[in-house]
PDB file of N, CA and C in Angstrom:
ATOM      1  N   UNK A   1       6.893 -10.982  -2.135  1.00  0.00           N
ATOM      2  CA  UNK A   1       7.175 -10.725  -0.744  1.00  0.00           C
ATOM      3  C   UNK A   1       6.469 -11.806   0.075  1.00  0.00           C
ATOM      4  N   UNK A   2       6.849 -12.438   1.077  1.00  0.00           N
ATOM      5  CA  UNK A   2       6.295 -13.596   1.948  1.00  0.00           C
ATOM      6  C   UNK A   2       5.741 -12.796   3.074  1.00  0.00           C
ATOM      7  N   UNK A   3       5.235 -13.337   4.211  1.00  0.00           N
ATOM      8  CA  UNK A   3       4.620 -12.938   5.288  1.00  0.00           C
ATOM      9  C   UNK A   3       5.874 -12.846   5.990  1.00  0.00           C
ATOM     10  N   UNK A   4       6.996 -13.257   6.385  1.00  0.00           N
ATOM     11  CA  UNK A   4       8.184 -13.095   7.046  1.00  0.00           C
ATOM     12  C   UNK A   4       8.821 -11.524   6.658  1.00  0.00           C
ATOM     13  N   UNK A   5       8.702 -11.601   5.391  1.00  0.00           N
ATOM     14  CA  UNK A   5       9.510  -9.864   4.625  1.00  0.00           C
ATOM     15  C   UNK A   5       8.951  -9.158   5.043  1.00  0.00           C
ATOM     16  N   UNK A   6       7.471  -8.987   4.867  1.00  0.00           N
ATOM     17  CA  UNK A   6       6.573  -8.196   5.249  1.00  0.00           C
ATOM     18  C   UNK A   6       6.670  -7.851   6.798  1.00  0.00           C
ATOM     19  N   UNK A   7       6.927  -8.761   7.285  1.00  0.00           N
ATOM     20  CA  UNK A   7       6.628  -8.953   9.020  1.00  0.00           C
ATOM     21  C   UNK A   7       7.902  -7.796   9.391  1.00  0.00           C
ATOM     22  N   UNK A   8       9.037  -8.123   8.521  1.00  0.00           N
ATOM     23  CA  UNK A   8      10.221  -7.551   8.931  1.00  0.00           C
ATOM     24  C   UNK A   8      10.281  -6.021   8.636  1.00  0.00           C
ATOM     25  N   UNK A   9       9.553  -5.657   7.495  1.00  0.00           N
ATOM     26  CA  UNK A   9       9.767  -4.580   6.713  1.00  0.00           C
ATOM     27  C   UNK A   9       8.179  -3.823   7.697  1.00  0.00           C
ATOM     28  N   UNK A  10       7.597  -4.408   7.834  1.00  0.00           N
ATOM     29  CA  UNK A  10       6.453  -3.534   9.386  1.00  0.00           C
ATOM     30  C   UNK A  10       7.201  -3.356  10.201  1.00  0.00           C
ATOM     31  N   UNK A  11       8.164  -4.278  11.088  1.00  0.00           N
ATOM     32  CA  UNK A  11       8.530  -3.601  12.280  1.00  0.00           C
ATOM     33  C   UNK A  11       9.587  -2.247  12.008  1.00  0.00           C
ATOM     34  N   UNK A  12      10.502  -2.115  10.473  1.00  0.00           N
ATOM     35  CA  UNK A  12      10.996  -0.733  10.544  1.00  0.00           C
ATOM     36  C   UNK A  12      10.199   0.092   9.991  1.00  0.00           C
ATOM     37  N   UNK A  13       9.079   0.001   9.143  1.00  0.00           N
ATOM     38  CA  UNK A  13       8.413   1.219   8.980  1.00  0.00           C
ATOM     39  C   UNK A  13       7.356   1.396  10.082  1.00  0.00           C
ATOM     40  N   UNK A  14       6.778   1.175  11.075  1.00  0.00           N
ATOM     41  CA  UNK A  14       5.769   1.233  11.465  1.00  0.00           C
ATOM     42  C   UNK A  14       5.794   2.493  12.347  1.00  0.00           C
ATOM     43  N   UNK A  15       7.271   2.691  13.196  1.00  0.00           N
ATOM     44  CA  UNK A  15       7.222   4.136  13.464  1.00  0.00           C
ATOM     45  C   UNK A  15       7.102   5.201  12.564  1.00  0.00           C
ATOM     46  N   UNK A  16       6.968   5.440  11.497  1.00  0.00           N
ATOM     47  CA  UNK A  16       6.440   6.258  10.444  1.00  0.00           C
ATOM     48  C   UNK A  16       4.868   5.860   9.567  1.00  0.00           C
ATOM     49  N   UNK A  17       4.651   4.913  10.093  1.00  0.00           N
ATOM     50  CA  UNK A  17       2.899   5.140   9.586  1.00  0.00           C
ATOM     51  C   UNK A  17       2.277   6.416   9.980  1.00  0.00           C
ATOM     52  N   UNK A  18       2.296   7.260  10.679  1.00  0.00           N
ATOM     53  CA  UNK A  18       1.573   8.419  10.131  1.00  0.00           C
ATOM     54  C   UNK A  18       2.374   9.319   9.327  1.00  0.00           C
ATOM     55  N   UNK A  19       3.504   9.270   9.165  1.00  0.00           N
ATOM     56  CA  UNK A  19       4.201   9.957   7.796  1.00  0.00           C
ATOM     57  C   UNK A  19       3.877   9.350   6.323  1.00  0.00           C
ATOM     58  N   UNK A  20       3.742   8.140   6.746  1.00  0.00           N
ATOM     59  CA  UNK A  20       3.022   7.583   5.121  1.00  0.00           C
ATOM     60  C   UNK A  20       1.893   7.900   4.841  1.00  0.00           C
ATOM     61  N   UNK A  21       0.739   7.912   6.594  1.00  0.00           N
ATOM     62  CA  UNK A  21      -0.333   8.339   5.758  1.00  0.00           C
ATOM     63  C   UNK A  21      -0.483   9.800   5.133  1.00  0.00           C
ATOM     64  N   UNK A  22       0.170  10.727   5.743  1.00  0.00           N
ATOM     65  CA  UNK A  22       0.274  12.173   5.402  1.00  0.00           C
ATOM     66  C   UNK A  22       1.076  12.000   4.191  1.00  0.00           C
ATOM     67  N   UNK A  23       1.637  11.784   3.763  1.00  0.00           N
ATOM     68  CA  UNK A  23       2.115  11.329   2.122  1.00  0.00           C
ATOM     69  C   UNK A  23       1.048  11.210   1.350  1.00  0.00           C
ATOM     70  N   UNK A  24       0.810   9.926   1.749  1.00  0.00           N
ATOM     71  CA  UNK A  24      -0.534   9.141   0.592  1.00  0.00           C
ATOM     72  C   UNK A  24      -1.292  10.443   0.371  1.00  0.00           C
ATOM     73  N   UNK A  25      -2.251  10.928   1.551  1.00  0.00           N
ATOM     74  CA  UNK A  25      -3.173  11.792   1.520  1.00  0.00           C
ATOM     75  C   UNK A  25      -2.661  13.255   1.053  1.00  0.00           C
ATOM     76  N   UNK A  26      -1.687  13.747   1.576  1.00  0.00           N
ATOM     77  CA  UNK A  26      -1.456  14.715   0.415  1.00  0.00           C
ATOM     78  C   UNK A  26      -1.054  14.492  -1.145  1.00  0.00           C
ATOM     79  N   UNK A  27      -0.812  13.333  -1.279  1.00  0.00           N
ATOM     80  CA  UNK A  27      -0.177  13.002  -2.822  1.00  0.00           C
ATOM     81  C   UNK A  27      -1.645  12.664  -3.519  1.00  0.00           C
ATOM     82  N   UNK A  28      -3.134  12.187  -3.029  1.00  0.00           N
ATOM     83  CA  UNK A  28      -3.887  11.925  -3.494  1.00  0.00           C
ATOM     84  C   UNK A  28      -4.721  13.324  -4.081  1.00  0.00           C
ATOM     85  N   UNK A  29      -4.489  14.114  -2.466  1.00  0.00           N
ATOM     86  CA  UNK A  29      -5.185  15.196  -2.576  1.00  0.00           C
ATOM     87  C   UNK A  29      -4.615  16.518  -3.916  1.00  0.00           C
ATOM     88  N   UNK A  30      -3.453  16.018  -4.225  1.00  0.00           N
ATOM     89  CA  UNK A  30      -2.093  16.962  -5.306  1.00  0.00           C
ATOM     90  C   UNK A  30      -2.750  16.174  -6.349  1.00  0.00           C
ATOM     91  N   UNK A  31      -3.198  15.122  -6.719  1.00  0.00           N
ATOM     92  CA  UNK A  31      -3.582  14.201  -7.975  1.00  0.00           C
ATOM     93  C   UNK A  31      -5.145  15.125  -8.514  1.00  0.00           C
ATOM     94  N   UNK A  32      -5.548  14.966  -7.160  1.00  0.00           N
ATOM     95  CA  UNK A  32      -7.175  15.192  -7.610  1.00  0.00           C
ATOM     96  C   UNK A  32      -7.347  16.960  -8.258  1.00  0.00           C
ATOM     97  N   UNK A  33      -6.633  17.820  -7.013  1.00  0.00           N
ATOM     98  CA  UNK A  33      -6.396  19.074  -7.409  1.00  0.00           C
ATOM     99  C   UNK A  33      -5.978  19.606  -8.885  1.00  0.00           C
ATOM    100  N   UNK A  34      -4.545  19.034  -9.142  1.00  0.00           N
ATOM    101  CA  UNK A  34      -4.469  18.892 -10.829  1.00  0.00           C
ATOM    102  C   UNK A  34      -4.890  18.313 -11.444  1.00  0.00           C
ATOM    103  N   UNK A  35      -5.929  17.323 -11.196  1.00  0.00           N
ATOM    104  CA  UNK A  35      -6.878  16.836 -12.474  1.00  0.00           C
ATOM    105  C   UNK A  35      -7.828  17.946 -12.315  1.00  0.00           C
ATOM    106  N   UNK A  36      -9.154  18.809 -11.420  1.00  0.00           N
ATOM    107  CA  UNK A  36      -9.605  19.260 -11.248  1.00  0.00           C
ATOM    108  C   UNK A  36      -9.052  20.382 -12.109  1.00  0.00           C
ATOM    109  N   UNK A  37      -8.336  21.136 -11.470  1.00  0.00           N
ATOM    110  CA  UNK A  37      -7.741  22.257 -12.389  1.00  0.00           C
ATOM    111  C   UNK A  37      -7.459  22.575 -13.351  1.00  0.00           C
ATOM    112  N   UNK A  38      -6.627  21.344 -13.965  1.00  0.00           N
ATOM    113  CA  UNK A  38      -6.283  21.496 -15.532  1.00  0.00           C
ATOM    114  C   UNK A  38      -6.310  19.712 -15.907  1.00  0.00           C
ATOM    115  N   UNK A  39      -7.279  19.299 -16.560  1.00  0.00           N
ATOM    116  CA  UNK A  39      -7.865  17.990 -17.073  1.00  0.00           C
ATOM    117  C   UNK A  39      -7.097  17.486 -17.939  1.00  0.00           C
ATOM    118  N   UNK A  40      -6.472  18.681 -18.611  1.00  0.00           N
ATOM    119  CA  UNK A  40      -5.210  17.954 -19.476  1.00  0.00           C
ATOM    120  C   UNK A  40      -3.929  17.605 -19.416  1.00  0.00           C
ATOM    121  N   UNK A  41      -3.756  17.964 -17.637  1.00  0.00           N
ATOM    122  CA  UNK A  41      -2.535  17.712 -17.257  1.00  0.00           C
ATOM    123  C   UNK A  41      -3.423  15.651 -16.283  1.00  0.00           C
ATOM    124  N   UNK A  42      -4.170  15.117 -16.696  1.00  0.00           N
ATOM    125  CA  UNK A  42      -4.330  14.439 -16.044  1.00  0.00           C
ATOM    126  C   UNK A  42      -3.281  12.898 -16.326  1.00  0.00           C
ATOM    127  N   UNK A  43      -2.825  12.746 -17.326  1.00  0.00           N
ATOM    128  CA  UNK A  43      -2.117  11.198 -17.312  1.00  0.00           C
ATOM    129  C   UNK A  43      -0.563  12.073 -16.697  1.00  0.00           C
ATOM    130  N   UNK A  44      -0.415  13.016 -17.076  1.00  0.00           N
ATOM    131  CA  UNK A  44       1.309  13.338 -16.391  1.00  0.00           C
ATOM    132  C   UNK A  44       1.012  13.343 -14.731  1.00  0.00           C
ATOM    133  N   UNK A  45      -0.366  13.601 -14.210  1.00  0.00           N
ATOM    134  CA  UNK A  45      -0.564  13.365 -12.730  1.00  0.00           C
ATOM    135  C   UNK A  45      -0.430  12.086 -12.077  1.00  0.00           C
ATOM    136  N   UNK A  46      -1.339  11.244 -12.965  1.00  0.00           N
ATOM    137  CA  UNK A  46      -1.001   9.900 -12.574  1.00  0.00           C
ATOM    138  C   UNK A  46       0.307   9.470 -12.733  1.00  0.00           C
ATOM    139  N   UNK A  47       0.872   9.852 -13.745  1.00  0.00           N
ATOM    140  CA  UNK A  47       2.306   9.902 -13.799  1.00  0.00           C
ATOM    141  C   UNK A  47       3.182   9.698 -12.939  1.00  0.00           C
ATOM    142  N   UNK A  48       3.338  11.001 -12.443  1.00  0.00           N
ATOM    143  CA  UNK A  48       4.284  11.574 -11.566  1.00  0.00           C
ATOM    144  C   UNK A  48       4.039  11.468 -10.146  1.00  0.00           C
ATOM    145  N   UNK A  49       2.639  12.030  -9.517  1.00  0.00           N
ATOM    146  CA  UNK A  49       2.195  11.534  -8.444  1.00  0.00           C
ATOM    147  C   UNK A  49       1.511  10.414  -8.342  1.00  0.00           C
ATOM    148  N   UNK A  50       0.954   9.463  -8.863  1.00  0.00           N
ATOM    149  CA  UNK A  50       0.333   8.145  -8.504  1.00  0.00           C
ATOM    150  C   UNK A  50       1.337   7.105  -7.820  1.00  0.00           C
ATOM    151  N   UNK A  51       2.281   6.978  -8.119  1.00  0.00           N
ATOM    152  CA  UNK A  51       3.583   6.446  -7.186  1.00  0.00           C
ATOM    153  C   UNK A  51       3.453   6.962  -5.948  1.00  0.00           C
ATOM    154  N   UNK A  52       3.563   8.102  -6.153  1.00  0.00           N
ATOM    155  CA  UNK A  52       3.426   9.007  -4.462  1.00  0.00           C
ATOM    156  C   UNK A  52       2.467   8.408  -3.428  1.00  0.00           C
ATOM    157  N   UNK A  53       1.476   8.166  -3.883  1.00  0.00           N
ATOM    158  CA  UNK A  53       0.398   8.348  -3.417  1.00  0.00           C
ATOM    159  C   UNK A  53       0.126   6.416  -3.211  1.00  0.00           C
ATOM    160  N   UNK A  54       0.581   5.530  -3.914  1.00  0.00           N
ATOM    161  CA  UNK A  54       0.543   4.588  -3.987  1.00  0.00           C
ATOM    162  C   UNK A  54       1.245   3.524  -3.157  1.00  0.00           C
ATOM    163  N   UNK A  55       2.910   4.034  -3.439  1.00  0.00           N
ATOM    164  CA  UNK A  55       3.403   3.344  -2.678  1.00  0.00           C
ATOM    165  C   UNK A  55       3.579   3.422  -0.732  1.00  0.00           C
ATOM    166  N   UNK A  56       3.272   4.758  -0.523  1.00  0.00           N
ATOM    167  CA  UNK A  56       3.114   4.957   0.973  1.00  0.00           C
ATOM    168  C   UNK A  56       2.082   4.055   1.432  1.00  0.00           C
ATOM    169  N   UNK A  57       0.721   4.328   0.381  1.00  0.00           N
ATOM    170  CA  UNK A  57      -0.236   3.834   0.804  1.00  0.00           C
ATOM    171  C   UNK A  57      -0.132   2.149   1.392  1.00  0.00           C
ATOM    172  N   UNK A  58       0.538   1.213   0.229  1.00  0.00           N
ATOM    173  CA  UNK A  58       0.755   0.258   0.258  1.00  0.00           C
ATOM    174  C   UNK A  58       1.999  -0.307   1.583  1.00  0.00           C
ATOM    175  N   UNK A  59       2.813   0.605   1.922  1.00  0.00           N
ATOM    176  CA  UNK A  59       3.614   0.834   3.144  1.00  0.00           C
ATOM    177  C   UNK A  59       2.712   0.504   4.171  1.00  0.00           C
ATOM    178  N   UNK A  60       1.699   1.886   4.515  1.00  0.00           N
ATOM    179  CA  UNK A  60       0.686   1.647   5.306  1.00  0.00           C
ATOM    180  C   UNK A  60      -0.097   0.633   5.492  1.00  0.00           C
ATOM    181  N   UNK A  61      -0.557  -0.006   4.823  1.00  0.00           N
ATOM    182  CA  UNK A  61      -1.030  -1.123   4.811  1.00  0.00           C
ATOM    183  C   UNK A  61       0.046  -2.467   4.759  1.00  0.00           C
ATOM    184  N   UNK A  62       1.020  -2.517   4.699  1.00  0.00           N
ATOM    185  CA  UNK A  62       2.065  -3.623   5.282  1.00  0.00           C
ATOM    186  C   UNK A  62       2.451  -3.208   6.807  1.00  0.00           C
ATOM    187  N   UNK A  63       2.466  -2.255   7.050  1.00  0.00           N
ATOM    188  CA  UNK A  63       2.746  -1.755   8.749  1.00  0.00           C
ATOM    189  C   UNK A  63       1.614  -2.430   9.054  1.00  0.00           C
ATOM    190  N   UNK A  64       0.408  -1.947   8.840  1.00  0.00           N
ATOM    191  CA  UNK A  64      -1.113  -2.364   9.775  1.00  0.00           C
ATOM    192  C   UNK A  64      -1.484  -3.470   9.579  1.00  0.00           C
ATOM    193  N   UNK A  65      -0.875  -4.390   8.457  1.00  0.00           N
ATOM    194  CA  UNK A  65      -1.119  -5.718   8.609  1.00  0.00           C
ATOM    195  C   UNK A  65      -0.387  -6.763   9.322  1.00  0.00           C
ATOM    196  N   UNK A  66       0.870  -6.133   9.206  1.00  0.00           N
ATOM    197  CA  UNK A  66       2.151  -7.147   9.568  1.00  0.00           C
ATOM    198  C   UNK A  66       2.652  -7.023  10.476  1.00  0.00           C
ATOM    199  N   UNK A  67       2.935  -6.121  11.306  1.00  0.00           N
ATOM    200  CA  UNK A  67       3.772  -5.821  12.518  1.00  0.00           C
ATOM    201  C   UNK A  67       3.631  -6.812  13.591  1.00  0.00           C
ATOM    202  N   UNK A  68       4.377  -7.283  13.692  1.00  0.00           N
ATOM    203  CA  UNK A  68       4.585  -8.371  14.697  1.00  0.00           C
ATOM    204  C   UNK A  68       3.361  -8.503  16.329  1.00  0.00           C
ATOM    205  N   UNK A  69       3.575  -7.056  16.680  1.00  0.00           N
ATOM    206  CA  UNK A  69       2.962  -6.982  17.739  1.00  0.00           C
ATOM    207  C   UNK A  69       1.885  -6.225  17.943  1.00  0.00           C
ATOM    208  N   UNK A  70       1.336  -5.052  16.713  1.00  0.00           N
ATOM    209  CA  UNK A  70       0.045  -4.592  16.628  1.00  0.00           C
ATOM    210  C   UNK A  70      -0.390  -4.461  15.116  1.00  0.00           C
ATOM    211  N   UNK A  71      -0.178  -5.676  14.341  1.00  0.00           N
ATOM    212  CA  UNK A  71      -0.798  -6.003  13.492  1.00  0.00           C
ATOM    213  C   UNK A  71      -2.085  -6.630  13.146  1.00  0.00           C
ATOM    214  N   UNK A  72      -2.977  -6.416  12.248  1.00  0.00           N
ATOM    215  CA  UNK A  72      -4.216  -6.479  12.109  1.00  0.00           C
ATOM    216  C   UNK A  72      -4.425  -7.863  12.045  1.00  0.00           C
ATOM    217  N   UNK A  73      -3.140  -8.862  11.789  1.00  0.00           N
ATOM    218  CA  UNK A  73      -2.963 -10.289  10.642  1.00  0.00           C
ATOM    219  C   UNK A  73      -2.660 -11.329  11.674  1.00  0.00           C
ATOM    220  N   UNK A  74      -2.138 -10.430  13.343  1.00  0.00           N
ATOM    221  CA  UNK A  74      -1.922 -11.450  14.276  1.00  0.00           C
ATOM    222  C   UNK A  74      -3.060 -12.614  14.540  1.00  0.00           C
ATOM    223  N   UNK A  75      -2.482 -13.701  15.023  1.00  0.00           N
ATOM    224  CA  UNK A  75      -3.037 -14.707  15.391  1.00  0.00           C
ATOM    225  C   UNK A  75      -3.650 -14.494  16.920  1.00  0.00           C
ATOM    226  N   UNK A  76      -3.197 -13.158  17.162  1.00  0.00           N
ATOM    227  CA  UNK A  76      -3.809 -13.011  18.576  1.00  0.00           C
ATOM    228  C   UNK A  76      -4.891 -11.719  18.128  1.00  0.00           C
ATOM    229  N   UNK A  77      -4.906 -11.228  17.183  1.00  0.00           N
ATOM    230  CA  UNK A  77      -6.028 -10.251  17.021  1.00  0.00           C
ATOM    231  C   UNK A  77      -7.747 -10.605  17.051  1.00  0.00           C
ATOM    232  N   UNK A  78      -8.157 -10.349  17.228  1.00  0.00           N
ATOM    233  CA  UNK A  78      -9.823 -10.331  17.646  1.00  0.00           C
ATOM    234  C   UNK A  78     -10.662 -10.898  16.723  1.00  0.00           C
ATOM    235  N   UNK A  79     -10.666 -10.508  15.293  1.00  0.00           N
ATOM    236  CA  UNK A  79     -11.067 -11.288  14.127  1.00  0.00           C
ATOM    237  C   UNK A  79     -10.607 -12.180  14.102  1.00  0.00           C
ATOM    238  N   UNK A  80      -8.956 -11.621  13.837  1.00  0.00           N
ATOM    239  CA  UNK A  80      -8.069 -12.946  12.781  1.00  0.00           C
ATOM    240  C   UNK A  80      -7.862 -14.050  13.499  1.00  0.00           C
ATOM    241  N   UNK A  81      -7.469 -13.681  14.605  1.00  0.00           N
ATOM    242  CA  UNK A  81      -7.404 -14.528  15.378  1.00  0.00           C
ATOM    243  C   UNK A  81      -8.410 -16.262  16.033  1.00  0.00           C
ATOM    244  N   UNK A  82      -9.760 -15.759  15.367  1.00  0.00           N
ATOM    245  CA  UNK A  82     -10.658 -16.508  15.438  1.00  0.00           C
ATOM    246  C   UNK A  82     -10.353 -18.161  14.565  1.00  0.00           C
ATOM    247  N   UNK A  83     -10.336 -16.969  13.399  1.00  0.00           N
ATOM    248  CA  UNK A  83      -9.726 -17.982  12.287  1.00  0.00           C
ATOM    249  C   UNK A  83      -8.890 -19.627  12.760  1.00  0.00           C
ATOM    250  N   UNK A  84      -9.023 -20.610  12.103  1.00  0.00           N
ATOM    251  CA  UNK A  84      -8.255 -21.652  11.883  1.00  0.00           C
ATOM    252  C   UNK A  84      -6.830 -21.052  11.719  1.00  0.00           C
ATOM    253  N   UNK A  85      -5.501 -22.033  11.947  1.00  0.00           N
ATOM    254  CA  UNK A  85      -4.129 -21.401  11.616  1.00  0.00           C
ATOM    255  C   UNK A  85      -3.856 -21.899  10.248  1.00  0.00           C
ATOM    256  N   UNK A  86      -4.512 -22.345   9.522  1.00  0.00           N
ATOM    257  CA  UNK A  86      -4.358 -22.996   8.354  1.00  0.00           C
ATOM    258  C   UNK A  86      -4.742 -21.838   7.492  1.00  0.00           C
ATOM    259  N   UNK A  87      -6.143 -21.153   7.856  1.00  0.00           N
ATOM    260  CA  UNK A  87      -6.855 -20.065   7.038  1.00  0.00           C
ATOM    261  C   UNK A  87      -5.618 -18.986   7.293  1.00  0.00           C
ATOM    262  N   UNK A  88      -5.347 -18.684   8.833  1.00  0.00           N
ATOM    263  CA  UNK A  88      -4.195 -17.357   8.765  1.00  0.00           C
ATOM    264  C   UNK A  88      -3.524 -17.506   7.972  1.00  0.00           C
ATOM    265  N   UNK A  89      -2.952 -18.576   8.157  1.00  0.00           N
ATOM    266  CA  UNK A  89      -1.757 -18.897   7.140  1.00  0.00           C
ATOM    267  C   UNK A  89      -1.874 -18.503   5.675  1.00  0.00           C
ATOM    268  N   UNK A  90      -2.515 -18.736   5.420  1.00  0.00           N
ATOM    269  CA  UNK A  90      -3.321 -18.896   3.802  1.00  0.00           C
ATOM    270  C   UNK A  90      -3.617 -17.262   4.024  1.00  0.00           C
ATOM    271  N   UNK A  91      -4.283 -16.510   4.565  1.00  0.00           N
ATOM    272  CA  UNK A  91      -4.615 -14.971   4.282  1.00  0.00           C
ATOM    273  C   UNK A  91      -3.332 -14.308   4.197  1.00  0.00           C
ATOM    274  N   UNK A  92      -2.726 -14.358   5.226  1.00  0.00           N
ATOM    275  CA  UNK A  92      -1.223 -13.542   5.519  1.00  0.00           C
ATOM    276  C   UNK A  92      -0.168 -13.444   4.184  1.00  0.00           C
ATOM    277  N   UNK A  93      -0.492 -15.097   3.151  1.00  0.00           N
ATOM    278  CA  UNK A  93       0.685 -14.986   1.987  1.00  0.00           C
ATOM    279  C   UNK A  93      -0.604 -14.303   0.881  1.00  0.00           C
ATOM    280  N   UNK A  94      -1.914 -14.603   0.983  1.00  0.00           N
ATOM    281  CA  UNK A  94      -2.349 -13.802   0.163  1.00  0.00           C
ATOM    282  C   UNK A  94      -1.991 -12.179  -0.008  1.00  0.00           C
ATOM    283  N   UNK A  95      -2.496 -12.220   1.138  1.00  0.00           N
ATOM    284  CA  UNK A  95      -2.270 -10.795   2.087  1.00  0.00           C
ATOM    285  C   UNK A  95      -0.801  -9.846   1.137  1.00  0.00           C
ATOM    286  N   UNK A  96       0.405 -10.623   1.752  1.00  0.00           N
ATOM    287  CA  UNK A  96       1.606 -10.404   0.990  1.00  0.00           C
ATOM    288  C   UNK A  96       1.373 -10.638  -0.376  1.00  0.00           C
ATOM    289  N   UNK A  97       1.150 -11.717  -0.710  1.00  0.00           N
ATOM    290  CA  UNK A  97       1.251 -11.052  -2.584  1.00  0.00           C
ATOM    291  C   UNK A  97       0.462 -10.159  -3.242  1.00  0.00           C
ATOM    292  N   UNK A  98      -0.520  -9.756  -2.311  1.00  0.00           N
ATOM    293  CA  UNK A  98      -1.743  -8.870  -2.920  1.00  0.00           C
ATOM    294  C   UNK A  98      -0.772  -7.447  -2.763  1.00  0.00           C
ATOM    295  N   UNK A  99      -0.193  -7.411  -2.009  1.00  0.00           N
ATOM    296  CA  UNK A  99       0.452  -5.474  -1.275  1.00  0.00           C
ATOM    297  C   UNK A  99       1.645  -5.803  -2.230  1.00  0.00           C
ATOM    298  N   UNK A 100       2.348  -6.818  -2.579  1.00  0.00           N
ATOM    299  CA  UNK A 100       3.383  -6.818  -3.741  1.00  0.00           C
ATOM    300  C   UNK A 100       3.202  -6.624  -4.858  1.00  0.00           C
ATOM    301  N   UNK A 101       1.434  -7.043  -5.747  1.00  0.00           N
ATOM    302  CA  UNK A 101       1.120  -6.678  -6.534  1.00  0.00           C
ATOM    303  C   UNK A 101       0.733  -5.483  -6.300  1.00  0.00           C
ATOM    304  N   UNK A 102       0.049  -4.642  -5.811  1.00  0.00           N
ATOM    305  CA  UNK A 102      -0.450  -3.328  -5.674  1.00  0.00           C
ATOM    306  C   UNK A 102       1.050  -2.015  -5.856  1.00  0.00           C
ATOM    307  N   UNK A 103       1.699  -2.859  -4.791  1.00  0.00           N
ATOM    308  CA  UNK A 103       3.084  -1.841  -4.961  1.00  0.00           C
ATOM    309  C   UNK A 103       3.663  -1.840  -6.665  1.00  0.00           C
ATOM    310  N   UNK A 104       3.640  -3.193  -7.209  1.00  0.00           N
ATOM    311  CA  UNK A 104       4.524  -3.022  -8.779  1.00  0.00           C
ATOM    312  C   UNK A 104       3.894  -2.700  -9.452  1.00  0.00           C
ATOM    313  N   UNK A 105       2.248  -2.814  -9.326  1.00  0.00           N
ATOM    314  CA  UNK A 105       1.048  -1.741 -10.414  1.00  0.00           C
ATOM    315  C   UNK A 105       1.352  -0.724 -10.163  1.00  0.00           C
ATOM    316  N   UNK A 106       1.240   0.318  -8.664  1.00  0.00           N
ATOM    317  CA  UNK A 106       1.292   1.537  -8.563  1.00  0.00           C
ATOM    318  C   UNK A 106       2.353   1.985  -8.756  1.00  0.00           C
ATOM    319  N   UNK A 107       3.406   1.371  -9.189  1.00  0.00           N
ATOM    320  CA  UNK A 107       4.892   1.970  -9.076  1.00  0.00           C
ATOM    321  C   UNK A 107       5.313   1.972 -11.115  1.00  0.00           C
ATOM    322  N   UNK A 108       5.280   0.763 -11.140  1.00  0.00           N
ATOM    323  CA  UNK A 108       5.463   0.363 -12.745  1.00  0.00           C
ATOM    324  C   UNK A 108       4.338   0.681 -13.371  1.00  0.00           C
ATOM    325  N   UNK A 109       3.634  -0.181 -13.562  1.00  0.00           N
ATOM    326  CA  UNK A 109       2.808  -0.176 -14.325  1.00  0.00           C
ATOM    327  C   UNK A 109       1.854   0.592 -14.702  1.00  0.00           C
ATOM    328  N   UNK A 110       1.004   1.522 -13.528  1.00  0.00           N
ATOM    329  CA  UNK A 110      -0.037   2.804 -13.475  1.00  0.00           C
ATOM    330  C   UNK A 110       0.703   4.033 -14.332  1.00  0.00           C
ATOM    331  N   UNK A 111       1.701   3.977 -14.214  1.00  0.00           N
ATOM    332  CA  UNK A 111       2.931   5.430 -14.490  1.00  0.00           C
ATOM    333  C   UNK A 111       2.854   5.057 -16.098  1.00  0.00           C
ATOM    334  N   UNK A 112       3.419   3.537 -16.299  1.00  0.00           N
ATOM    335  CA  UNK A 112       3.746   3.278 -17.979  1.00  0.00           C
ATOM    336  C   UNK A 112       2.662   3.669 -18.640  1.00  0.00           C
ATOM    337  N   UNK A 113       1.631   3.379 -17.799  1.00  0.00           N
ATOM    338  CA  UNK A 113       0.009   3.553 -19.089  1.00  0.00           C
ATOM    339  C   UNK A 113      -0.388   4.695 -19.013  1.00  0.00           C
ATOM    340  N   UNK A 114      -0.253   5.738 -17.879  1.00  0.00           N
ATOM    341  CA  UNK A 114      -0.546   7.298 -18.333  1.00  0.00           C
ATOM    342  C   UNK A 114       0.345   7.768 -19.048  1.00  0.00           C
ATOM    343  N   UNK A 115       1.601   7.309 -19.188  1.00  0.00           N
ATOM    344  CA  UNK A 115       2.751   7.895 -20.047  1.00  0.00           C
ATOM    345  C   UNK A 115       2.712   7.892 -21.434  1.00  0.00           C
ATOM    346  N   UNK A 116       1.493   6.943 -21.546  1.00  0.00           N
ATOM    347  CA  UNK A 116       1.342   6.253 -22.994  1.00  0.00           C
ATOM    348  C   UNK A 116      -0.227   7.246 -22.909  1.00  0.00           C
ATOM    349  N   UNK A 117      -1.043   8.022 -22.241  1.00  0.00           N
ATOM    350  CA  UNK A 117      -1.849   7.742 -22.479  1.00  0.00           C
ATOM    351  C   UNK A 117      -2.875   7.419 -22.496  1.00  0.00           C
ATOM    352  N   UNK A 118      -3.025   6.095 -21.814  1.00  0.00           N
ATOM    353  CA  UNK A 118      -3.988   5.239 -21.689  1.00  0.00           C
ATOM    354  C   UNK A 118      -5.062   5.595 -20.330  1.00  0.00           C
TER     355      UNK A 118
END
């Protein structure tokens, strides 16, 4: 994902950032509960809910970074903004490939290895 996708894909989710976060947080809080409860239902939790709980999260955090006009990543924001445009530049595609990796771990990959198990 580039800083442009991202940019684009914040401005339609961003009216639902607090539906993602109420996702995440109940899907974390459904993870912890059935591990708590029954320990041996714990890799089918990560399973089944770790996606849940993962990919909103990672939503949320592309809304609050990227959004064109109250994003954390603007060049007009208070920190970032300080920054050189060379450094923004350089954080913003980190930025994006870091929430692209996080999304295909929590989606693929976290699920394959409790499925197995691991």
């Amino acid at each position: 994902m580039t800083p442009s996708i991202a940019t684009t894909l914040a401005t339609h989710l961003f009216r639902f950032r607090w539906w993602l976060l109420a996702v995440a947080l109940l899907s974390i809080g459904a993870m912890f509960a059935l591990v708590v409860i029954r320990p041996s239902l714990a890799p089918i939790a990560f399973a089944l809910v770790g996606p849940l709980a993962v990919v909103p999260w990672g939503l949320l955090c592309v809304c609050l970074w990227f959004h064109p006009e109250r994003g954390n990543m603007l060049p007009t924001s208070r920190l970032f903004g300080k920054l050189p445009g060379l450094v923004q530049t350089g954080l913003r595609w980190y930025a994006a490939l870091f929430i692209t990796l996080f999304l295909i771990v929590g989606l693929l990959i976290v699920p394959a290895l409790a499925a197995i198990g691991l």
